[in-house]
N, C-alpha and C. Protein backbone atom coordinates (compact mmCIF):
# COMPACT_ATOMS: atom_id res chain seq x y z
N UNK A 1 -19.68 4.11 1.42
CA UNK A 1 -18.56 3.18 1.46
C UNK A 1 -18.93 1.99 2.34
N UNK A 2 -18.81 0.90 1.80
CA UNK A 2 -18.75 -0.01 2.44
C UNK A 2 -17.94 -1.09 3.45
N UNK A 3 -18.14 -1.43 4.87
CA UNK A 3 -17.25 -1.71 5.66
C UNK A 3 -16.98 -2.86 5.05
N UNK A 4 -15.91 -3.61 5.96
CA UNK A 4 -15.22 -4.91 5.93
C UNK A 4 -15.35 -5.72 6.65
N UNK A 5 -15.92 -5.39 7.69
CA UNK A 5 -15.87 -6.11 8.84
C UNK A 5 -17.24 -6.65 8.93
N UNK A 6 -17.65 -8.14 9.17
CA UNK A 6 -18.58 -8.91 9.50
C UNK A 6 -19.73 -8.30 10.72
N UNK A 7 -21.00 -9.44 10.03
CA UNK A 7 -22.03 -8.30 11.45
C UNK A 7 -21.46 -8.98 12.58
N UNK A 8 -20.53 -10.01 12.66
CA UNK A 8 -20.56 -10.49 14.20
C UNK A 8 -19.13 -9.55 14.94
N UNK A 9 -18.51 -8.90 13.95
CA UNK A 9 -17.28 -7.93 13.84
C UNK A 9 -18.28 -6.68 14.87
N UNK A 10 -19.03 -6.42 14.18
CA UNK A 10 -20.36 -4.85 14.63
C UNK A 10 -20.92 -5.22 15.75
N UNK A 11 -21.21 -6.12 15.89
CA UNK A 11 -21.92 -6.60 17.02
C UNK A 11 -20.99 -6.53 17.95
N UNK A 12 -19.67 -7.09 18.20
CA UNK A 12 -18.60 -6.90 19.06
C UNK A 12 -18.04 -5.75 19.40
N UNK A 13 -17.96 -5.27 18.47
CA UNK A 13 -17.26 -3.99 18.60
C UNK A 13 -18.65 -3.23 19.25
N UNK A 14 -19.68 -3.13 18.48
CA UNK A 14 -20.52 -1.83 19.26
C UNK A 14 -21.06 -2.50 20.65
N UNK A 15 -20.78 -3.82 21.35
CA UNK A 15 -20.99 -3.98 22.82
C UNK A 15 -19.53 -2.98 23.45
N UNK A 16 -18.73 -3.25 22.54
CA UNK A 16 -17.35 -2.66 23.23
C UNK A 16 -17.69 -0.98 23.25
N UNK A 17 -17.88 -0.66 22.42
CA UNK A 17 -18.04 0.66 22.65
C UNK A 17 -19.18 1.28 23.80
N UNK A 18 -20.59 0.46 23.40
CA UNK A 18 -21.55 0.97 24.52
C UNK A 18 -21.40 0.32 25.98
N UNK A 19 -20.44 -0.72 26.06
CA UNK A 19 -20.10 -1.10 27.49
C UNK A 19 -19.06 0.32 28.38
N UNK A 20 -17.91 0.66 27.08
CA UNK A 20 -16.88 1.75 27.33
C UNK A 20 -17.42 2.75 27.72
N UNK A 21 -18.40 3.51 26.98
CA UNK A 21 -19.51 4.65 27.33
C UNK A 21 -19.82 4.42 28.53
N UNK A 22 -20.62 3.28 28.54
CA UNK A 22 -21.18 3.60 30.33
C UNK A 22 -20.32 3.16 31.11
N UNK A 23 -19.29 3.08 30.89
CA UNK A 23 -18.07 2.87 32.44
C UNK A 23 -17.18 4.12 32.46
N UNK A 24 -17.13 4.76 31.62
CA UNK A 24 -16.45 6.34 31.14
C UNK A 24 -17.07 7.30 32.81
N UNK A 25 -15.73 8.15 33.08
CA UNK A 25 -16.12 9.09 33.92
C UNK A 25 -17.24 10.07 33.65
N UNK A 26 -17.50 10.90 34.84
CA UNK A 26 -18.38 12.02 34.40
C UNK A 26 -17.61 12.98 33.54
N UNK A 27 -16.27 13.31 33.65
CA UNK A 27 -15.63 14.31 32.95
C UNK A 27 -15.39 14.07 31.96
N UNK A 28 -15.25 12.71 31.24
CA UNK A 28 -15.15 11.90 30.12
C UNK A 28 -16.49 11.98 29.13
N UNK A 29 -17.42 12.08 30.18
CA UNK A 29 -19.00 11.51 29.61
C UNK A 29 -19.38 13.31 29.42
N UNK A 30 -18.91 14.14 29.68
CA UNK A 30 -18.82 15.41 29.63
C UNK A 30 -18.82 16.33 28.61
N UNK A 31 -17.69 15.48 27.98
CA UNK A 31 -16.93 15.97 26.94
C UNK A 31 -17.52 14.93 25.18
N UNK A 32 -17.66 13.62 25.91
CA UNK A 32 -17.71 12.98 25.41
C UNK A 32 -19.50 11.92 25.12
N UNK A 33 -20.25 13.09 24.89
CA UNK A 33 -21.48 12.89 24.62
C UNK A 33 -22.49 11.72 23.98
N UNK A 34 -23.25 11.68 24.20
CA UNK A 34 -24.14 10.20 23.19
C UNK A 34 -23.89 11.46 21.92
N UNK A 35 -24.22 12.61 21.79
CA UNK A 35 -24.51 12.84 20.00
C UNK A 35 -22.77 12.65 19.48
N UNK A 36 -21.92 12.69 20.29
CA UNK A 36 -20.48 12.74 19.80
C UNK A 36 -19.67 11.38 19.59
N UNK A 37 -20.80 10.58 20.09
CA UNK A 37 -20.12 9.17 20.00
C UNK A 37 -20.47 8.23 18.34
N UNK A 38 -19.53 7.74 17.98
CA UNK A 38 -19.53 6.79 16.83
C UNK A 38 -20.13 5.54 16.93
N UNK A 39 -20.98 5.19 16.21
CA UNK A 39 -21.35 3.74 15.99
C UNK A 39 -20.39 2.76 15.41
N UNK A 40 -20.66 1.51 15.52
CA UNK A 40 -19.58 0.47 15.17
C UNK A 40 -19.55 0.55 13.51
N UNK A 41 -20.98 0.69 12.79
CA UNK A 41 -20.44 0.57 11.33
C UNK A 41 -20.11 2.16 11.00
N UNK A 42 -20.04 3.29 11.42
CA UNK A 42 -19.63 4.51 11.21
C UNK A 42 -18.46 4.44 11.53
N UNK A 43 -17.56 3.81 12.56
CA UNK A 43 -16.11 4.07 13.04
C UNK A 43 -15.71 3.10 12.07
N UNK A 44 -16.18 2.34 11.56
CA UNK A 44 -15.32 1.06 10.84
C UNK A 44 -15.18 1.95 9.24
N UNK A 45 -16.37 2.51 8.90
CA UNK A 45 -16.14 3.20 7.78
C UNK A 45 -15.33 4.38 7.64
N UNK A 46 -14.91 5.25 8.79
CA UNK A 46 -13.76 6.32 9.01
C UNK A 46 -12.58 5.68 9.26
N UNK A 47 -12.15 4.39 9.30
CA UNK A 47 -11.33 4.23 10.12
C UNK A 47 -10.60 2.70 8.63
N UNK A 48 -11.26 3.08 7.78
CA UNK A 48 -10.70 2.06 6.42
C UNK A 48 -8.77 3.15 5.88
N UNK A 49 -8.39 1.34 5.73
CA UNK A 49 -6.95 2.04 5.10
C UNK A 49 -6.06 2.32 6.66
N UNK A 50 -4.94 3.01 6.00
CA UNK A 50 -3.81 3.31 6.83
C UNK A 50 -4.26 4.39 7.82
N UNK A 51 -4.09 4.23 9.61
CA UNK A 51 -4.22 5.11 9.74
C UNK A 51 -3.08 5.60 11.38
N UNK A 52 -2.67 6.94 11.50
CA UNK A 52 -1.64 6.79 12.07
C UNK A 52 -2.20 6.93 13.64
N UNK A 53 -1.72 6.00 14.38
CA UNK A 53 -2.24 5.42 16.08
C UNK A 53 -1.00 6.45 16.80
N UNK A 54 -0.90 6.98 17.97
CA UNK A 54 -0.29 6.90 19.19
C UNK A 54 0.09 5.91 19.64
N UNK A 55 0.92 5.14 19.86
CA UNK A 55 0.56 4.03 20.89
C UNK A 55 1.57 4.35 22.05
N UNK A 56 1.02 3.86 23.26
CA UNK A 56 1.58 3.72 24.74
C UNK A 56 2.00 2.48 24.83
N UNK A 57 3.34 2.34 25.43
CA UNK A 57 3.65 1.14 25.98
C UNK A 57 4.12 1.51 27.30
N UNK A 58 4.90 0.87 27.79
CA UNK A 58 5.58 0.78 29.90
C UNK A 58 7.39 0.22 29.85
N UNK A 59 7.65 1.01 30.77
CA UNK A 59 9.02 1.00 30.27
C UNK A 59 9.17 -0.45 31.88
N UNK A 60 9.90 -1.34 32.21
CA UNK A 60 9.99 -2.17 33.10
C UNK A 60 9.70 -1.10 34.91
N UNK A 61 10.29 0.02 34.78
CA UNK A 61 9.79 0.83 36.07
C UNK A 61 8.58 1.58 35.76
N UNK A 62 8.01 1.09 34.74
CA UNK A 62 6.54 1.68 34.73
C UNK A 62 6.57 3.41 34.14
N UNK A 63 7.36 3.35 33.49
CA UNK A 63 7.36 4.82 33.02
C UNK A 63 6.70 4.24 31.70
N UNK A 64 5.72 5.63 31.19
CA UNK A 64 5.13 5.30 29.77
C UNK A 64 5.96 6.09 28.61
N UNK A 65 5.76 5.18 28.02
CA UNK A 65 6.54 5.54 26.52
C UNK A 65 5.68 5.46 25.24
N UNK A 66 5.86 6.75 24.29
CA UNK A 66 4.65 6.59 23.06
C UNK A 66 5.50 6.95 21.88
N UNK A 67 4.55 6.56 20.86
CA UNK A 67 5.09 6.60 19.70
C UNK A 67 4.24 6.49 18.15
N UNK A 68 4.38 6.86 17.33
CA UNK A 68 3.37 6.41 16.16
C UNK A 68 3.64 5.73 15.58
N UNK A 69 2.98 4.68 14.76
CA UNK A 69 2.61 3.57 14.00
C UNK A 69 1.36 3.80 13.18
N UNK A 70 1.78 2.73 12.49
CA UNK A 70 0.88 3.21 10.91
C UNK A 70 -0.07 2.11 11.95
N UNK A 71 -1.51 2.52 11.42
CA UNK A 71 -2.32 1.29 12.22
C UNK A 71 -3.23 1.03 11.09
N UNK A 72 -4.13 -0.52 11.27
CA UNK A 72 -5.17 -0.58 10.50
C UNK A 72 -6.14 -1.14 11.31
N UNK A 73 -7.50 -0.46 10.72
CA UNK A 73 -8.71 -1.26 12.11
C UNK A 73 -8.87 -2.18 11.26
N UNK A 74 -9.03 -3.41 11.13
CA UNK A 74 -9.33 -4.80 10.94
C UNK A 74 -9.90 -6.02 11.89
N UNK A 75 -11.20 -6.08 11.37
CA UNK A 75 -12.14 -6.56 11.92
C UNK A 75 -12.80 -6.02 13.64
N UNK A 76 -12.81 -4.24 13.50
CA UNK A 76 -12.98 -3.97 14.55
C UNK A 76 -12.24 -3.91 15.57
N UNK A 77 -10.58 -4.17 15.25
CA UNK A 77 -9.39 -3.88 16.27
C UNK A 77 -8.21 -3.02 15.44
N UNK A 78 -7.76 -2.28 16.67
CA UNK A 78 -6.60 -1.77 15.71
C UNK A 78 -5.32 -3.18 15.64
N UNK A 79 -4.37 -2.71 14.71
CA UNK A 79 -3.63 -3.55 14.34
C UNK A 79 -2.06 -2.85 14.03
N UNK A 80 -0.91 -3.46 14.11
CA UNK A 80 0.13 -2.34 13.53
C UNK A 80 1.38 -3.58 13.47
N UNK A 81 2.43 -3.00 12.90
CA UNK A 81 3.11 -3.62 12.92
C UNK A 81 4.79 -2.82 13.17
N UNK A 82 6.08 -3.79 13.67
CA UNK A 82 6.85 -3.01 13.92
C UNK A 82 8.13 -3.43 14.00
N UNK A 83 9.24 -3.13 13.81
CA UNK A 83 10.27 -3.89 13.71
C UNK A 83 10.10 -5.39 14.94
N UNK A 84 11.17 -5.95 14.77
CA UNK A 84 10.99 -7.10 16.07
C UNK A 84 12.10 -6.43 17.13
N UNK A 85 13.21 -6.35 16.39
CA UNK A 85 13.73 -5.64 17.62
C UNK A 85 13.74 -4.48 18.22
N UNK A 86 12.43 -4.01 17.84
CA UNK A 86 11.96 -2.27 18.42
C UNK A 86 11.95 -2.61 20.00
N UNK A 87 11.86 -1.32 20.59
CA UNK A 87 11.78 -1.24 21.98
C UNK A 87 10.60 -1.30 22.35
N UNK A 88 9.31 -0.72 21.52
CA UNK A 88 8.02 -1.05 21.48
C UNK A 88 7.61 -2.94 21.57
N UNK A 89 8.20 -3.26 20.75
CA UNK A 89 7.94 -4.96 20.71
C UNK A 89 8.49 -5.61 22.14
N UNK A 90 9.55 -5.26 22.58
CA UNK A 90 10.32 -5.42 23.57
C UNK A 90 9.37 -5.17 25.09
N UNK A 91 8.97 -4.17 25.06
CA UNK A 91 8.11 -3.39 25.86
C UNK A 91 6.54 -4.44 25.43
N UNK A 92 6.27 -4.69 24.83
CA UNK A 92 5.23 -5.51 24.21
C UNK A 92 5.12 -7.24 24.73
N UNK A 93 6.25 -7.63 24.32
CA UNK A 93 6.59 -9.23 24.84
C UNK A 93 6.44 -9.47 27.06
N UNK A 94 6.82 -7.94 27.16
CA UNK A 94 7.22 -8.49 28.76
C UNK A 94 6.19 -7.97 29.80
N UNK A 95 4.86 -6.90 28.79
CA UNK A 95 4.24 -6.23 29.44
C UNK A 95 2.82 -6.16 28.05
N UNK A 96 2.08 -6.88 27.68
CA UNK A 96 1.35 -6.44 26.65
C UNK A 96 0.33 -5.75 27.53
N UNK A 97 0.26 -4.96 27.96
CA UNK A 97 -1.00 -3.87 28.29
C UNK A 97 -0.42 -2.56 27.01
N UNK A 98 -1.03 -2.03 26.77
CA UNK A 98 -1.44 -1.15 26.13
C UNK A 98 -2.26 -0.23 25.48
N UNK A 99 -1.99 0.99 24.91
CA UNK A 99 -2.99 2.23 24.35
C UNK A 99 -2.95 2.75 23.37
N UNK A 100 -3.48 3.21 22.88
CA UNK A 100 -3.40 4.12 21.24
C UNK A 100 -4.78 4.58 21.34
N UNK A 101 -4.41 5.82 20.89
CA UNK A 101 -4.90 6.73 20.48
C UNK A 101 -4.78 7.17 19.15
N UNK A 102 -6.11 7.01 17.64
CA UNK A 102 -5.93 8.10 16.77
C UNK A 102 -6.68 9.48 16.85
N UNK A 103 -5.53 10.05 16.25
CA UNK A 103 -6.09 11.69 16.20
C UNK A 103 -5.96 12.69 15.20
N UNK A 104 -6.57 12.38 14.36
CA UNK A 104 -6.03 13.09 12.88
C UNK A 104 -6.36 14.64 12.87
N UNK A 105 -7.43 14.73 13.77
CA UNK A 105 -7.56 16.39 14.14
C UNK A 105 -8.69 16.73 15.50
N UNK A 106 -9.48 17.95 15.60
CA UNK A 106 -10.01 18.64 16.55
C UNK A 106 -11.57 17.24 16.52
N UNK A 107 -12.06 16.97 15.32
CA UNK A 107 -12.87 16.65 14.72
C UNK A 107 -13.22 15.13 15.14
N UNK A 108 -12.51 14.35 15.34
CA UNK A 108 -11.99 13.28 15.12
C UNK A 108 -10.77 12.52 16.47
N UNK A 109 -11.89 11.21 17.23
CA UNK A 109 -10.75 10.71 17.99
C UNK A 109 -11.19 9.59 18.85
N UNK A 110 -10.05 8.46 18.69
CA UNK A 110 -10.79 7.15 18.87
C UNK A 110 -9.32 6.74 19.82
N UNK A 111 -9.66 6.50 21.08
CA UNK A 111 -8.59 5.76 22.05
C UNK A 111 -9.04 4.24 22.60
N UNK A 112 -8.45 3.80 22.29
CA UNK A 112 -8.17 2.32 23.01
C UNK A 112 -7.70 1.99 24.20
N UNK A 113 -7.42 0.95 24.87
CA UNK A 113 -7.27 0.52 25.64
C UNK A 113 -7.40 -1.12 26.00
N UNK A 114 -6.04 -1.98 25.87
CA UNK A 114 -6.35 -2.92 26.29
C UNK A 114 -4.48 -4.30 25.97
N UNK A 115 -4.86 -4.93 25.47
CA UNK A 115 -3.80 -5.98 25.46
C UNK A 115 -3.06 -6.24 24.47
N UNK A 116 -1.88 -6.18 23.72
CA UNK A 116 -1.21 -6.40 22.32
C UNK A 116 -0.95 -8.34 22.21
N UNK A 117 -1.97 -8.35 21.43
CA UNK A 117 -1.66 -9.99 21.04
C UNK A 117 -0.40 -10.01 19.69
N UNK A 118 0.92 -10.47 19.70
CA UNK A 118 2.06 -9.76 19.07
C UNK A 118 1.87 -11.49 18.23
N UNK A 119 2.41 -11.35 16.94
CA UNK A 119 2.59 -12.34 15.94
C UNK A 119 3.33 -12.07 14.68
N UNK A 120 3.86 -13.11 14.23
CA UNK A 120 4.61 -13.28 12.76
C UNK A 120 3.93 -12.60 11.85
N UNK A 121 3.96 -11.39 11.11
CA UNK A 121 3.11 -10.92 10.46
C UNK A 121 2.98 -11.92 8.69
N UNK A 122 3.92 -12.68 8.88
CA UNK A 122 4.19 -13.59 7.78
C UNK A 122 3.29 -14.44 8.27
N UNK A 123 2.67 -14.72 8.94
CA UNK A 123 1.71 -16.04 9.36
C UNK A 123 0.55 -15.91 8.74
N UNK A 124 0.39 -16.84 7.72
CA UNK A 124 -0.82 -17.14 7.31
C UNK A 124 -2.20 -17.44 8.17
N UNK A 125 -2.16 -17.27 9.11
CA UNK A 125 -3.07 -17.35 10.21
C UNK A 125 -3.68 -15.90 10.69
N UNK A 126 -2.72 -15.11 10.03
CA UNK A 126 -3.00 -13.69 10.36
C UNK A 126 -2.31 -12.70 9.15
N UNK A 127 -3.87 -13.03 8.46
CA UNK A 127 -3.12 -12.30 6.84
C UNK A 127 -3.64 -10.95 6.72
N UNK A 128 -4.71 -10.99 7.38
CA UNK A 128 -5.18 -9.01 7.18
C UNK A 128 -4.00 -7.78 7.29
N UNK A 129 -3.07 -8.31 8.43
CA UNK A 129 -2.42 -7.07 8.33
C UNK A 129 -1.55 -6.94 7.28
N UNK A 130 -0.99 -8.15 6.75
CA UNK A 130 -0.03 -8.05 5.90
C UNK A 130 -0.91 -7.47 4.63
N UNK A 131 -2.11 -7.66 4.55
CA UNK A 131 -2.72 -7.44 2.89
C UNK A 131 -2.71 -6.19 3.07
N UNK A 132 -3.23 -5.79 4.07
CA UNK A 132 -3.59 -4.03 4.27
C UNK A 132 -2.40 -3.32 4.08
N UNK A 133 -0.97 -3.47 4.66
CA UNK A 133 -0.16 -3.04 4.45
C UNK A 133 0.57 -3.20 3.04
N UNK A 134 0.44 -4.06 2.19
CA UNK A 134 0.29 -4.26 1.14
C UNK A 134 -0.11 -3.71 -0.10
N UNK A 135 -1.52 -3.32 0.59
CA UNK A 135 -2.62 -2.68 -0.73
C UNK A 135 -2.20 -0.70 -0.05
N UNK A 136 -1.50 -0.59 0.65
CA UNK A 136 -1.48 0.44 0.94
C UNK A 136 -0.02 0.97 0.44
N UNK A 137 1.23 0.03 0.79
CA UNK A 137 2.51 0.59 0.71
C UNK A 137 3.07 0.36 -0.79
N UNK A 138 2.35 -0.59 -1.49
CA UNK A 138 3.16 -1.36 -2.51
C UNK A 138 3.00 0.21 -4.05
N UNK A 139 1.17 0.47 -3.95
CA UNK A 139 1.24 2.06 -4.71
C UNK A 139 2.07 2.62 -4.72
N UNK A 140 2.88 3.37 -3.35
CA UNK A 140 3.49 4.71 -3.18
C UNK A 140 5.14 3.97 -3.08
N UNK A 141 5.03 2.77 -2.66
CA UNK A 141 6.54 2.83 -2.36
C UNK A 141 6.86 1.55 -3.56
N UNK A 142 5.83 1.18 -3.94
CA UNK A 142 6.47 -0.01 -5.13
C UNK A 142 7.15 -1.54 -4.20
N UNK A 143 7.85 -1.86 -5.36
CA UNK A 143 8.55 -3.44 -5.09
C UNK A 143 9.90 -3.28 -3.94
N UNK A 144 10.25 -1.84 -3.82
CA UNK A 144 11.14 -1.78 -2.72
C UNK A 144 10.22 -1.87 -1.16
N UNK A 145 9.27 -1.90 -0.94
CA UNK A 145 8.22 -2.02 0.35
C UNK A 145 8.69 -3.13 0.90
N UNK A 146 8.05 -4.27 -0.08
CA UNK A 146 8.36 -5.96 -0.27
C UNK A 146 9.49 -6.60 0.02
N UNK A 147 10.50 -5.74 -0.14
CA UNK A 147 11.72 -6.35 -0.07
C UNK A 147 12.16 -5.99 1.09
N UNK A 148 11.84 -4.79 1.85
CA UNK A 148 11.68 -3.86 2.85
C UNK A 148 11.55 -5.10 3.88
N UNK A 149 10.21 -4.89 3.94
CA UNK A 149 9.19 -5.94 4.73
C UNK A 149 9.96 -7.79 4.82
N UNK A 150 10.88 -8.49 4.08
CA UNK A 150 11.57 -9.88 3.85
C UNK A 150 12.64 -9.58 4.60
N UNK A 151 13.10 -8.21 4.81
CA UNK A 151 14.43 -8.16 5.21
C UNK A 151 14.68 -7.59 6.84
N UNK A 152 13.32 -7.21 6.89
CA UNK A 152 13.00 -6.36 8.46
C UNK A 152 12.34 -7.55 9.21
N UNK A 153 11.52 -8.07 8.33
CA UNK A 153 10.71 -9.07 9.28
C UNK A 153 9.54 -8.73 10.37
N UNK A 154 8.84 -7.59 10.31
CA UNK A 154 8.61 -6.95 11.01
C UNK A 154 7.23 -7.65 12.15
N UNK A 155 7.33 -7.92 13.14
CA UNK A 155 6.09 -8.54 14.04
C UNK A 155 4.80 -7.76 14.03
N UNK A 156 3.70 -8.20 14.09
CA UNK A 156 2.48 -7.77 13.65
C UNK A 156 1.81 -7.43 15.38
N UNK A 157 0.99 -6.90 15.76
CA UNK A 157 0.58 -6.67 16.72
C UNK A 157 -1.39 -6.18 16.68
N UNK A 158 -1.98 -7.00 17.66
CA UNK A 158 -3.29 -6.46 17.60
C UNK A 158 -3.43 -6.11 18.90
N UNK A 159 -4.32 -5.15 18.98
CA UNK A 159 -4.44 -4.37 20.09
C UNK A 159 -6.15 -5.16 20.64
N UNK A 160 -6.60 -5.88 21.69
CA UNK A 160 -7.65 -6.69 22.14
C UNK A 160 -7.97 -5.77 22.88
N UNK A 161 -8.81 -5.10 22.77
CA UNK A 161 -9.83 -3.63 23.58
C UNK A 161 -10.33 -4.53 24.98
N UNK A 162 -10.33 -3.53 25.38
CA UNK A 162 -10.97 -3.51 26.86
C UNK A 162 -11.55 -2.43 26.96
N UNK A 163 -11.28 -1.51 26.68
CA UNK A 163 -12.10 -0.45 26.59
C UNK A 163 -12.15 0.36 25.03
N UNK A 164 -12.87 1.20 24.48
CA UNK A 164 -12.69 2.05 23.14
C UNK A 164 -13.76 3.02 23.54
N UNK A 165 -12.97 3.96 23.27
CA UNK A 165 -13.86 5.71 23.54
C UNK A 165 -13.89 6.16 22.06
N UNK A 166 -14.99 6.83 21.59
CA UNK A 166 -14.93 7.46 20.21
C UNK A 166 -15.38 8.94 20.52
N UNK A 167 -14.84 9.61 19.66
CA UNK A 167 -15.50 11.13 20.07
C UNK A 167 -15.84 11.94 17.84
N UNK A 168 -16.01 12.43 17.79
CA UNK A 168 -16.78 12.92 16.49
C UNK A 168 -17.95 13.97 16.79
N UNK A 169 -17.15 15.07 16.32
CA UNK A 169 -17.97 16.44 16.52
C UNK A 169 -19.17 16.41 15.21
N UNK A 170 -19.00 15.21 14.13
CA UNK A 170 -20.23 15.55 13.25
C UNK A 170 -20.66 13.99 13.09
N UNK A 171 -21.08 13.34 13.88
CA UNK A 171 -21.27 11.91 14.42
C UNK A 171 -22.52 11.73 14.13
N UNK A 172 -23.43 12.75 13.97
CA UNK A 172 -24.78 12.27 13.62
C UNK A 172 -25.10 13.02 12.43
């Protein structure tokens, strides 16, 4: 299968990852091995299509709050989108630090860490998420998605890494 993402996409992303590795604890680096770690065009190719994130946000007294979202990695970042007047977006506008974590099983697991750059998901300036969500929802849920999506309005969000940990028990 072939990725999507540009070599200057791979190139970014796998400094991000091998910078993350070597700043990772010993108990982290423990668990979380060179044979268990993902390369940038291997995570980009597991990580095509819809996929469902954790995400962390901060409540104003600093309590954390999580939740799932459909996510898409695009161009080497996760991406999601979410009502505007969610408490997540809310939590997003006054505090963009944030986390996600996917975890689809024992096998499999990629955490983030870093900043939510939040936008009009209608903005032609930022069309990946809308296509992805698109080529994904419009199959299963049809022309009611579309109409869904005009009437919710929903704000788009990218997650700008600062850090990314990958783990994969069959990685090599």
């Amino acid at each position: 299968m072939r990725v999507n993402e540009t070599p200057d996409d791979l190139r970014r992303l796998q400094r991000l990852l091998d910078d993350s590795a070597a700043s990772a604890g010993e108990h982290l680096r423990s668990i979380i091995t060179d044979e268990r770690i993902l390369g940038a065009e291997e995570l980009c190719r597991r990580l095509q299509g819809m996929r469902l994130l954790v995400v962390a946000t901060s409540t104003a007294d600093g309590r954390p709050l999580v939740g799932p979202v459909d996510g898409y990695f695009l161009a080497g970042s996760f991406c999601f989108s979410t009502a505007a007047n969610s408490v997540r977006i809310r939590h997003l506008r006054e505090r963009p630090a944030v986390s996600a974590t996917h975890l689809p099983g024992e096998d499999l697991a990629v955490t983030v860490h870093g900043r939510a750059e939040l936008f009009d998901l209608f903005d032609p300036d930022h069309p990946a998420l809308l296509r992805a969500m698109l080529d994904h929802y419009l199959p299963v849920r049809g022309d009611s998605f579309g109409e869904w999506l005009n009437e919710e309005h929903p704000v788009g969000a990218r997650i700008t890494a600062e850090k990314m940990f990958t783990f994969s028990m069959d990685s090599r």
